[in-house]
N, C-alpha and C. Protein backbone atom coordinates (compact mmCIF):
# COMPACT_ATOMS: atom_id res chain seq x y z
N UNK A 1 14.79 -3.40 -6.74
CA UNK A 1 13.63 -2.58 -6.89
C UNK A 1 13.81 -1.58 -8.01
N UNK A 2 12.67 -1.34 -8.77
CA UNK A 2 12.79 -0.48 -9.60
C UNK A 2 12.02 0.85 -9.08
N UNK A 3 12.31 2.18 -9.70
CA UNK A 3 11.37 3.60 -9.56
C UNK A 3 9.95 3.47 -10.15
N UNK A 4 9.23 3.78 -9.80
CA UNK A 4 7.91 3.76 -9.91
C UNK A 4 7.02 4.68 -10.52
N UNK A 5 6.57 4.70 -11.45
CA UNK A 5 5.76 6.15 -12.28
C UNK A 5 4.00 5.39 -12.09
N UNK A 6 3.18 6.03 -11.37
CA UNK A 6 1.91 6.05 -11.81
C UNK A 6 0.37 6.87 -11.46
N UNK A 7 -0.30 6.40 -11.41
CA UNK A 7 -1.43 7.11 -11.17
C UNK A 7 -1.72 7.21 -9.70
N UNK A 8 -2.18 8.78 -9.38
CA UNK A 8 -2.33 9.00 -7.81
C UNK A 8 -3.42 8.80 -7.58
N UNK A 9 -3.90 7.30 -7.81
CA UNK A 9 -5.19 7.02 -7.30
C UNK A 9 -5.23 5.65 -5.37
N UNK A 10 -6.36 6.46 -4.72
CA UNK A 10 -5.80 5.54 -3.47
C UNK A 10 -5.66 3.77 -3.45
N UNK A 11 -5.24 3.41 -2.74
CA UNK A 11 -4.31 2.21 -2.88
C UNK A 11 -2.28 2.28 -3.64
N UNK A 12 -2.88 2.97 -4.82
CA UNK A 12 -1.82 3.02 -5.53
C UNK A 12 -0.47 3.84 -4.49
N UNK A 13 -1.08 5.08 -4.04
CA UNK A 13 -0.04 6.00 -3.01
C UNK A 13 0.28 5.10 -1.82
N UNK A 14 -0.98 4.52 -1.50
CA UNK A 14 0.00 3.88 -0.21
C UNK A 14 0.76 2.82 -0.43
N UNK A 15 0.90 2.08 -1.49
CA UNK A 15 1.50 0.88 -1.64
C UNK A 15 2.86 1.76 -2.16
N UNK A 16 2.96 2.85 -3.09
CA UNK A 16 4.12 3.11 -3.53
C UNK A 16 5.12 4.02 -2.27
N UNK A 17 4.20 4.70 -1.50
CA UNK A 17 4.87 5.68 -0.39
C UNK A 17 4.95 7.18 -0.84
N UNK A 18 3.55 7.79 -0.68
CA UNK A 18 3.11 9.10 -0.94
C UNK A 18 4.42 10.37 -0.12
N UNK A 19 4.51 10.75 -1.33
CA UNK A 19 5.33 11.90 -0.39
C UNK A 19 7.09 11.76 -0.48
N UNK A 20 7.41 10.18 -0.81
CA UNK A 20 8.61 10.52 -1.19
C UNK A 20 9.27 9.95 -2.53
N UNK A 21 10.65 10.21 -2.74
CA UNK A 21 10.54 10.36 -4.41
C UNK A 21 10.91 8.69 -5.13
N UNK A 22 10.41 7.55 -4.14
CA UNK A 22 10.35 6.51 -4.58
C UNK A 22 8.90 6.30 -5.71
N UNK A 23 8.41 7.42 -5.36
CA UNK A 23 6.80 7.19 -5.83
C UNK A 23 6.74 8.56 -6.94
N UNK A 24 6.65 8.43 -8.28
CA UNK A 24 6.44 9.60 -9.21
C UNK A 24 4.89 9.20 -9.43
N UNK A 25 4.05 10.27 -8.75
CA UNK A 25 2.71 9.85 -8.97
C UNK A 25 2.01 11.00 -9.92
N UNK A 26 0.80 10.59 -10.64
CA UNK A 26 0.31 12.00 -11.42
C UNK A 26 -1.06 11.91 -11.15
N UNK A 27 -1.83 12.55 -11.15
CA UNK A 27 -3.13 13.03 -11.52
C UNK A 27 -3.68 11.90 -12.23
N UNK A 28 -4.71 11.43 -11.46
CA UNK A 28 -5.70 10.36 -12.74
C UNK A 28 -6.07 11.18 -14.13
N UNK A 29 -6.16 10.57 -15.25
CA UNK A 29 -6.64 11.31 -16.33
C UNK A 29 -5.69 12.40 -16.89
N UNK A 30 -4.61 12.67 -16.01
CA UNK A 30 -3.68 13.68 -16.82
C UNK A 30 -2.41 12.80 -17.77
N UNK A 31 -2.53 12.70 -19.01
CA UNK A 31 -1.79 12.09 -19.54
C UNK A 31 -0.60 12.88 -19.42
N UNK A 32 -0.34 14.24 -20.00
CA UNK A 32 0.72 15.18 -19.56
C UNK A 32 1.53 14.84 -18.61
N UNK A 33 0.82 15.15 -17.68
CA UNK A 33 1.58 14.97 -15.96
C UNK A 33 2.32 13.10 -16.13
N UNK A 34 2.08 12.23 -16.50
CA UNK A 34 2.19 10.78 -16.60
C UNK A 34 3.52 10.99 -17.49
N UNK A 35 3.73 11.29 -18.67
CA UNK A 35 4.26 11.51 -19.40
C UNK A 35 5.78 12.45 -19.05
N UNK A 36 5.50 13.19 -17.93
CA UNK A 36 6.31 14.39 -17.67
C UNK A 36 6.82 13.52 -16.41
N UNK A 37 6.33 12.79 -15.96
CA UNK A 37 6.63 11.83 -14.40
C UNK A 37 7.51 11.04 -15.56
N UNK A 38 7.50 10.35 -16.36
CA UNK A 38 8.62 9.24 -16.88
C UNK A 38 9.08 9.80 -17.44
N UNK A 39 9.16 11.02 -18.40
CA UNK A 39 10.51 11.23 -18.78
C UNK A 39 11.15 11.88 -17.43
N UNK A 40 10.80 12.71 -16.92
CA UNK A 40 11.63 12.81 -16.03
C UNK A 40 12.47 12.15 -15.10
N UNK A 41 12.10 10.93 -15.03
CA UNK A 41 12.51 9.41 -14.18
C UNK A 41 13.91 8.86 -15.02
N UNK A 42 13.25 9.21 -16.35
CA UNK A 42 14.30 8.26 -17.53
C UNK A 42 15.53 9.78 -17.56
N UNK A 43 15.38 11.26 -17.08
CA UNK A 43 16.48 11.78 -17.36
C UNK A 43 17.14 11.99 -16.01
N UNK A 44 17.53 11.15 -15.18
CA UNK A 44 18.08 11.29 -14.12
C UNK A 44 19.39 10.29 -14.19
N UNK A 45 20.40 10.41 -13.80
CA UNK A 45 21.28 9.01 -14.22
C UNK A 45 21.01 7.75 -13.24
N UNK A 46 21.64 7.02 -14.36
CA UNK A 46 20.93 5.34 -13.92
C UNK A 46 21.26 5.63 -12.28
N UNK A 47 22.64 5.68 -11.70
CA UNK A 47 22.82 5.37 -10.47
C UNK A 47 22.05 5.87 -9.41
N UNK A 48 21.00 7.07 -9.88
CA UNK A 48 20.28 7.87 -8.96
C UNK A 48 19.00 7.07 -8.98
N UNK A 49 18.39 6.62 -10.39
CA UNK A 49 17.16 5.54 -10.36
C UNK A 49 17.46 4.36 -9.53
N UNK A 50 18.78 3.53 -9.79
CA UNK A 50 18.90 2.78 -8.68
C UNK A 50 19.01 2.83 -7.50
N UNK A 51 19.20 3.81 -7.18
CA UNK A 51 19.43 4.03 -5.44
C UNK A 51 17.70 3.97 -5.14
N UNK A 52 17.07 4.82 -5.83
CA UNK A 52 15.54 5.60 -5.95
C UNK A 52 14.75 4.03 -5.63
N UNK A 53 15.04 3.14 -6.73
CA UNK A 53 14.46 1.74 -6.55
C UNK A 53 14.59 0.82 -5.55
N UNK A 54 16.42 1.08 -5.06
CA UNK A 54 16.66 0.47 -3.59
C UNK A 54 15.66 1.22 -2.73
N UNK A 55 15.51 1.90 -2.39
CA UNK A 55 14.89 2.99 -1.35
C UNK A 55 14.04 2.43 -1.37
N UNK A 56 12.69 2.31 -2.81
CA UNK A 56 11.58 1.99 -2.96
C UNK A 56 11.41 -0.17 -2.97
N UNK A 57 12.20 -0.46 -3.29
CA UNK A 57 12.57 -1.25 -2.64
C UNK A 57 12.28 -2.38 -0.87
N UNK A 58 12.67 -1.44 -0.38
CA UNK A 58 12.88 -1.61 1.35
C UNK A 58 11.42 -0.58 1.58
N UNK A 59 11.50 0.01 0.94
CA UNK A 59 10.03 0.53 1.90
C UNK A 59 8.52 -0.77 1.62
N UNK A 60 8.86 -0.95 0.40
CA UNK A 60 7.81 -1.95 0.25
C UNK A 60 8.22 -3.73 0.78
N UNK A 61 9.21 -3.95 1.14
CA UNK A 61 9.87 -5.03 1.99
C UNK A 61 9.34 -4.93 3.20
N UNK A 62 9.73 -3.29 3.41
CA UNK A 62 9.15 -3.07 5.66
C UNK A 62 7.71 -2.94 5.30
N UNK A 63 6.83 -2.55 4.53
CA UNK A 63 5.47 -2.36 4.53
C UNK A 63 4.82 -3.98 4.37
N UNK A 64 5.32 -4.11 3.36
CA UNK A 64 4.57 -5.85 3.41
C UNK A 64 4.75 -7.02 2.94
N UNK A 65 5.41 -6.88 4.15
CA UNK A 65 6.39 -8.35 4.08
C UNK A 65 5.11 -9.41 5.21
N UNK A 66 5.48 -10.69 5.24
CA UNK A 66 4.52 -11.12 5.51
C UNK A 66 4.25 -11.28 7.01
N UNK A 67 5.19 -10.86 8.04
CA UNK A 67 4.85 -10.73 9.24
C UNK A 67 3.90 -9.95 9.36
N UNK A 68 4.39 -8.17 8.33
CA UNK A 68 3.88 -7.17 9.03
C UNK A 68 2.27 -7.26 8.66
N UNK A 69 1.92 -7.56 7.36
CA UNK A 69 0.82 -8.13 6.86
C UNK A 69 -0.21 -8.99 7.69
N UNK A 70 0.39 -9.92 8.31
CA UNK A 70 -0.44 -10.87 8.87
C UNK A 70 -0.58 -10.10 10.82
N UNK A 71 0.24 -9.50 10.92
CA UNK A 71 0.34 -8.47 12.05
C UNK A 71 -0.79 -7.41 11.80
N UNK A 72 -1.20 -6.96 10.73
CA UNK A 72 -2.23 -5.77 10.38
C UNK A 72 -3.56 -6.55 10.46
N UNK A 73 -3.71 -7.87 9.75
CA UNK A 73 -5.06 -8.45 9.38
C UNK A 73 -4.91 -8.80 11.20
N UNK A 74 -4.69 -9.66 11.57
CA UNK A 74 -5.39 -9.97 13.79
C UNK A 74 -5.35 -8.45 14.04
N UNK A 75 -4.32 -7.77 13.80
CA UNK A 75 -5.24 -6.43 14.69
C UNK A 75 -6.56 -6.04 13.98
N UNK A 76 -6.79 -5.95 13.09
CA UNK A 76 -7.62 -5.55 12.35
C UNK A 76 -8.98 -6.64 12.93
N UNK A 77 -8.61 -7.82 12.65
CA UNK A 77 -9.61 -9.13 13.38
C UNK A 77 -10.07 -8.77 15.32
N UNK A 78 -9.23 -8.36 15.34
CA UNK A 78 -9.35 -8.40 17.27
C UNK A 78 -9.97 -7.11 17.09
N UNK A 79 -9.87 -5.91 16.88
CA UNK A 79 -10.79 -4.53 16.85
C UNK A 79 -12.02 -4.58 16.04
N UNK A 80 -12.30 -5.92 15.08
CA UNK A 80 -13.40 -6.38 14.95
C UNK A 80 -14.51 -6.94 15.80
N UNK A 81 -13.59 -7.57 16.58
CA UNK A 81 -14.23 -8.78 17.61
C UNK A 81 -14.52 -8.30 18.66
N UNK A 82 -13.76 -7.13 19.00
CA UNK A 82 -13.84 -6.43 20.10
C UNK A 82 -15.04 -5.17 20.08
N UNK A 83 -15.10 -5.03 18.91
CA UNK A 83 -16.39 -3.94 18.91
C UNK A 83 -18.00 -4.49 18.50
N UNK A 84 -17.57 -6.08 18.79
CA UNK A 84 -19.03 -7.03 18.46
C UNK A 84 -19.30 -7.61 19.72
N UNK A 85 -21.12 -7.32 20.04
CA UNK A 85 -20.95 -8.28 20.75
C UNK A 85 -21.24 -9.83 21.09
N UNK A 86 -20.64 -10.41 22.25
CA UNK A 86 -20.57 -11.91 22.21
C UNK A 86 -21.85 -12.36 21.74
N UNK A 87 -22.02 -13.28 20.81
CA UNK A 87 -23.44 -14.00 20.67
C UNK A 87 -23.95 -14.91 21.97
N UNK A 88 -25.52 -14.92 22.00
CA UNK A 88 -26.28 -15.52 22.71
C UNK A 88 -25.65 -16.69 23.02
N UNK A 89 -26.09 -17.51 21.84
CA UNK A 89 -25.89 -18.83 21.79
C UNK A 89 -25.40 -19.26 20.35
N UNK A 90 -24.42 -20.47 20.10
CA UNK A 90 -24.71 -20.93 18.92
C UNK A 90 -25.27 -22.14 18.49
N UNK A 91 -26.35 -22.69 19.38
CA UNK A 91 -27.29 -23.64 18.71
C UNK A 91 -28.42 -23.29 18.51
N UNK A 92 -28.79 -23.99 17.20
CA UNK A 92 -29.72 -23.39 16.35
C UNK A 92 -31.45 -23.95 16.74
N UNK A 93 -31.20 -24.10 18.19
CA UNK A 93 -32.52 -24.58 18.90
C UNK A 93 -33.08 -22.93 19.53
N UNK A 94 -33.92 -22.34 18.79
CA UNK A 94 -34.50 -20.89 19.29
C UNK A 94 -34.89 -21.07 21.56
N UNK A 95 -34.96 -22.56 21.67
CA UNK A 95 -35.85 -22.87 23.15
C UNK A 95 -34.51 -23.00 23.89
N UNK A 96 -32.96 -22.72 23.57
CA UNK A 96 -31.83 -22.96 24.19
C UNK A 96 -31.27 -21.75 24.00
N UNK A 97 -32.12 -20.51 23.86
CA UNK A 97 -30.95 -18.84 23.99
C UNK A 97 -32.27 -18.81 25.58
């Protein structure tokens, strides 16, 4: 895994892991802040970026890997299904509901 520099726009934070320092995130539109996130990344020594990338790494391994993934979409499907309710009928004869 490598360290990560980018824009703190949503999707982007949760895929990288908001909040810890696997994720150097900046301000949409602030080139500054973007700029000040990678050099600062590039002046840390290598062995600390690599650890930074292992870290970031395994968090994105335990986030979505494909159990946990396919574990999120059925719950997500069943709290669908569950807040619909059962249809009438499904034949398309209006004289059979």
């Amino acid at each position: 895994g490598l360290p990560a520099v980018a824009t703190d726009v949503p999707g982007v934070r949760e895929a990288l892991g908001r909040g810890v320092d696997e994720a150097r995130l900046a301000s949409p539109g602030d080139a500054a802040a973007l700029a000040c996130a990678m050099t600062g990344l590039m002046q840390i020594p290598a062995a600390e970026r690599q650890a930074i990338g292992a870290r970031a790494r395994r968090f994105a391994t335990g986030q979505f890997n494909l159990q946990t993934v396919l574990n999120r979409w059925e719950r997500l499907y069943q709290d669908l299904l569950e807040g619909c309710p059962a249809p009438q009928s499904l034949s398309r004869d209006p004289a059979a509901n």
